[in-house]
C-alpha atoms as a PDB file:
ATOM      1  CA  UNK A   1      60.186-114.040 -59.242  1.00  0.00           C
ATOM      2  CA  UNK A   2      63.218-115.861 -60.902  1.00  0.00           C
ATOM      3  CA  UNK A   3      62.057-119.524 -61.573  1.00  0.00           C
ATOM      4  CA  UNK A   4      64.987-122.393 -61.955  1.00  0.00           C
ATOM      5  CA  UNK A   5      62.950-125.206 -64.317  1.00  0.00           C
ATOM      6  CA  UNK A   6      65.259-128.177 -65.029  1.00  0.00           C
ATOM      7  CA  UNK A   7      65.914-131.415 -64.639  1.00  0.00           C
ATOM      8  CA  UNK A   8      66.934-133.346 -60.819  1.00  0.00           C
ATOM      9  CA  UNK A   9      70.426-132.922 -60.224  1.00  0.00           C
ATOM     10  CA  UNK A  10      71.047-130.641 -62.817  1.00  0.00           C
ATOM     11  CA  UNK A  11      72.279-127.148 -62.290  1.00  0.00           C
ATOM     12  CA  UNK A  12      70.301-124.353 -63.834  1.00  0.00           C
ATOM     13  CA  UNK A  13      71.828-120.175 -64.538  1.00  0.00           C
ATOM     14  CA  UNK A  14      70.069-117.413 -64.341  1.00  0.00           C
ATOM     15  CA  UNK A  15      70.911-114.032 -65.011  1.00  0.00           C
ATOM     16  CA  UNK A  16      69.668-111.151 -63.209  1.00  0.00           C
ATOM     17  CA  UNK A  17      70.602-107.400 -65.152  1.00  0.00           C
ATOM     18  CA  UNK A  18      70.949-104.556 -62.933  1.00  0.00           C
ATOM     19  CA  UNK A  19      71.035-101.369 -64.212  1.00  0.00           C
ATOM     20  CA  UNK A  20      72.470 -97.907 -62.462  1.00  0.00           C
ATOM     21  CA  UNK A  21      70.959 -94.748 -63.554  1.00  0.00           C
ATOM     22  CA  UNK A  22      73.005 -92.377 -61.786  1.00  0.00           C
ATOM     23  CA  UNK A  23      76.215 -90.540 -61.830  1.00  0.00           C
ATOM     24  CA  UNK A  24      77.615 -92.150 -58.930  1.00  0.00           C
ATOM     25  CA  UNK A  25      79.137 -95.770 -58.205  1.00  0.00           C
ATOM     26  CA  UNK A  26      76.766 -98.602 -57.009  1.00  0.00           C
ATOM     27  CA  UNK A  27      78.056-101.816 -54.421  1.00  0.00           C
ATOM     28  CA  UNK A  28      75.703-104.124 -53.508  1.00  0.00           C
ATOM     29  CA  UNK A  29      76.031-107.331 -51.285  1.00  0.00           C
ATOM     30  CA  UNK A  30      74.246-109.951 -52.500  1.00  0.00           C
ATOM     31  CA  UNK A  31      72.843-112.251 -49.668  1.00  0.00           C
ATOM     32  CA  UNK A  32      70.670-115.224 -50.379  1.00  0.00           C
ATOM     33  CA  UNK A  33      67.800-116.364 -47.840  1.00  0.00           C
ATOM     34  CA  UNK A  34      65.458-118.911 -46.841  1.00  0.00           C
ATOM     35  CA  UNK A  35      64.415-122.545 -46.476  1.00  0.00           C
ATOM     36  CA  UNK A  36      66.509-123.637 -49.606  1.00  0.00           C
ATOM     37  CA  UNK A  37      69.227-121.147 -49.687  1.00  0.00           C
ATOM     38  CA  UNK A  38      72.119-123.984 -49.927  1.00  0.00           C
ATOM     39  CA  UNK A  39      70.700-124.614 -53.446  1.00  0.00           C
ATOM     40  CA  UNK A  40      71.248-121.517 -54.862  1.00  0.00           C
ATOM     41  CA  UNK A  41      74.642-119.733 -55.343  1.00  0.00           C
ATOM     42  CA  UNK A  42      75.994-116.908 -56.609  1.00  0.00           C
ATOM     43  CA  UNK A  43      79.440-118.293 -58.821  1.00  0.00           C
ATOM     44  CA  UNK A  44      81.123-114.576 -59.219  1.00  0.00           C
ATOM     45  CA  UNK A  45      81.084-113.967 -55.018  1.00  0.00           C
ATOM     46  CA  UNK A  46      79.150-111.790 -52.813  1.00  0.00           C
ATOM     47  CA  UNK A  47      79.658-108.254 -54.545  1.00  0.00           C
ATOM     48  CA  UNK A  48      77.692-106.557 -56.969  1.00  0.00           C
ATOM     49  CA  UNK A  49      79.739-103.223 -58.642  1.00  0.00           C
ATOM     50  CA  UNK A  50      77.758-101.786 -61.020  1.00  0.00           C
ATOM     51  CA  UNK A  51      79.741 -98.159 -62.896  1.00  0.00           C
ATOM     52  CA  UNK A  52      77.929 -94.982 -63.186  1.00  0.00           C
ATOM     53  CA  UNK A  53      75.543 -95.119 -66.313  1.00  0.00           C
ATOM     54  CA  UNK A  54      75.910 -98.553 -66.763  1.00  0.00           C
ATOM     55  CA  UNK A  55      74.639-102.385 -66.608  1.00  0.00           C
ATOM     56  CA  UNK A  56      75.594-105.429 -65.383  1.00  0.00           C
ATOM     57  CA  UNK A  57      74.724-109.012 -64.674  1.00  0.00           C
ATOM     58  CA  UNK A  58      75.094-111.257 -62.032  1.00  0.00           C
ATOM     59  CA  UNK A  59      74.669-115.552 -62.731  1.00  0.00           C
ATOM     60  CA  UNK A  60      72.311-116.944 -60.200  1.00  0.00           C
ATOM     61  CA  UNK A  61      73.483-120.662 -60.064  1.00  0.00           C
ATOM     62  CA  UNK A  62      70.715-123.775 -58.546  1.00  0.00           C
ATOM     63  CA  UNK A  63      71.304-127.167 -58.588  1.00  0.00           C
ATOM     64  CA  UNK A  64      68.055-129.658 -57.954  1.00  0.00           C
ATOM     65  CA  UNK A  65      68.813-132.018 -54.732  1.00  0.00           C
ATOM     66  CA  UNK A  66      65.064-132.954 -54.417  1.00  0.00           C
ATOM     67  CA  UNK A  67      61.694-133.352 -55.938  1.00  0.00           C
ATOM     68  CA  UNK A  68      59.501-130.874 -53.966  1.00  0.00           C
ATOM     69  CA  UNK A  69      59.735-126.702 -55.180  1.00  0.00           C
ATOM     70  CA  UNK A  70      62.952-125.031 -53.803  1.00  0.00           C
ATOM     71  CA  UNK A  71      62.054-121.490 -52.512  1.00  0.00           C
ATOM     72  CA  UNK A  72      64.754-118.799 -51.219  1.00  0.00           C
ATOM     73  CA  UNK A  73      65.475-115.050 -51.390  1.00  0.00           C
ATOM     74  CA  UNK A  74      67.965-113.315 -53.269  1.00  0.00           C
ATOM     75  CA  UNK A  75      68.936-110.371 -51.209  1.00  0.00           C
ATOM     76  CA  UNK A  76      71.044-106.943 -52.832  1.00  0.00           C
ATOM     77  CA  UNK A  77      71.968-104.743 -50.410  1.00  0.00           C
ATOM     78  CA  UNK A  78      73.642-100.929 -50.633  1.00  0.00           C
ATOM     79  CA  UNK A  79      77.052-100.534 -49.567  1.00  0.00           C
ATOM     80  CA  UNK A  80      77.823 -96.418 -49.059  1.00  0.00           C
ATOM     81  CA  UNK A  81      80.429 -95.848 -51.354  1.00  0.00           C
ATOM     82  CA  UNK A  82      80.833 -92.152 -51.575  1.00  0.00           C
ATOM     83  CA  UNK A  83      77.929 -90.833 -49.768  1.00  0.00           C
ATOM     84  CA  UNK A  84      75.589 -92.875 -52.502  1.00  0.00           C
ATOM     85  CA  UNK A  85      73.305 -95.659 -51.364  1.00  0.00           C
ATOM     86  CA  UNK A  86      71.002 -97.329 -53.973  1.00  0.00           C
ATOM     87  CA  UNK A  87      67.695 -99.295 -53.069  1.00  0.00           C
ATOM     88  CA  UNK A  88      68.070-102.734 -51.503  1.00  0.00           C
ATOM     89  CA  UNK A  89      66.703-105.276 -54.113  1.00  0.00           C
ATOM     90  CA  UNK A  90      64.967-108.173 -53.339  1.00  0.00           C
ATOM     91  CA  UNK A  91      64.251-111.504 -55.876  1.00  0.00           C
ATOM     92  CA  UNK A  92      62.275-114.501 -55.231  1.00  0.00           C
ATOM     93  CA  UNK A  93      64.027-117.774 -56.357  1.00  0.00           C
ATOM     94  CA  UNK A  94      61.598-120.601 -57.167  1.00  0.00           C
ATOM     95  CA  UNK A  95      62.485-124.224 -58.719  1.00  0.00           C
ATOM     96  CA  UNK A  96      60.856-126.787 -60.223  1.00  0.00           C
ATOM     97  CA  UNK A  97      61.810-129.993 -61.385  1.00  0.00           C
ATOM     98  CA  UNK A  98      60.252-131.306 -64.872  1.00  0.00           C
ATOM     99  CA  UNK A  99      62.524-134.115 -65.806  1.00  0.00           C
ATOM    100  CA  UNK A 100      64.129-137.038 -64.527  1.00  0.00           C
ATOM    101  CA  UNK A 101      66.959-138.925 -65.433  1.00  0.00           C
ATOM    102  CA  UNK A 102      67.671-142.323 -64.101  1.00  0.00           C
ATOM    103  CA  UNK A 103      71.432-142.127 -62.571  1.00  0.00           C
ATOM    104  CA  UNK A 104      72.005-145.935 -63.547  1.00  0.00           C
ATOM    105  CA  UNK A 105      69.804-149.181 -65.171  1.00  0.00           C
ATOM    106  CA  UNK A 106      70.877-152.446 -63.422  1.00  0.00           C
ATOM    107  CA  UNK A 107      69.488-155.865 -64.850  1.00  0.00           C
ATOM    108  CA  UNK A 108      69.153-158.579 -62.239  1.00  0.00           C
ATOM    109  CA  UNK A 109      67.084-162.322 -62.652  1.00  0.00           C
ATOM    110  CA  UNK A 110      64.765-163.871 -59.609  1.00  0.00           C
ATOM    111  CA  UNK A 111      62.468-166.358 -59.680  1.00  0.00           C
ATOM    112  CA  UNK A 112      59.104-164.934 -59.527  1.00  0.00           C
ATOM    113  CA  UNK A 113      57.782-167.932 -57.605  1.00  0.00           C
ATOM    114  CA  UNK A 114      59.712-170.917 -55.515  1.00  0.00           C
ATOM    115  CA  UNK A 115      57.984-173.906 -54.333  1.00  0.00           C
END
């Protein structure tokens, strides 16, 4: 689980590392899933190359539009490059919002009571 803890309206990044331990090239899709999908994006596109022997990261981006959790799924899946297919990779996104921020203070003046 990947949680996203920030403030309302505010965008949060998160890196995920993926590493390759074999000799061969890895291409993943990325895909994400669920109920609050549209919050979450991935900034650097769909596709996931990682080189043999290597690491990389990929930024997981979510931006707050509401109060309640945000849940989704980030989904990796193997392309065949070269006969080689890696394990599909799932993540589960959760958010949380711990801070507001007013977006603007207006003054006004009433009377309280009129007769």
């Amino acid at each position: 689980t990947i949680e996203f803890i920030g403030a309302l309206h505010a965008t949060v990044v998160k890196q995920v590392r993926l590493k390759n331990p074999s000799v061969k090239t890895l291409v993943y899709n990325a895909i994400l899933v669920g109920r609050d999908a549209d919050d979450f994006s991935l900034p650097k596109g769909n596709t996931v190359t990682i080189s043999p022997k290597r690491q990389t990261s990929i930024n997981v981006e979510f931006t707050s539009r509401f109060l309640r959790p945000a849940e989704a799924v980030l989904l990796l899946i193997s392309k065949n490059v070269g006969g080689v297919d890696g394990a599909t990779l799932t993540f589960s996104l959760k958010s949380e919002v711990n801070h507001i921020e007013p977006a603007d203070i207006l003054k006004c003046k009433s009377p309280c009571y009129e007769l």
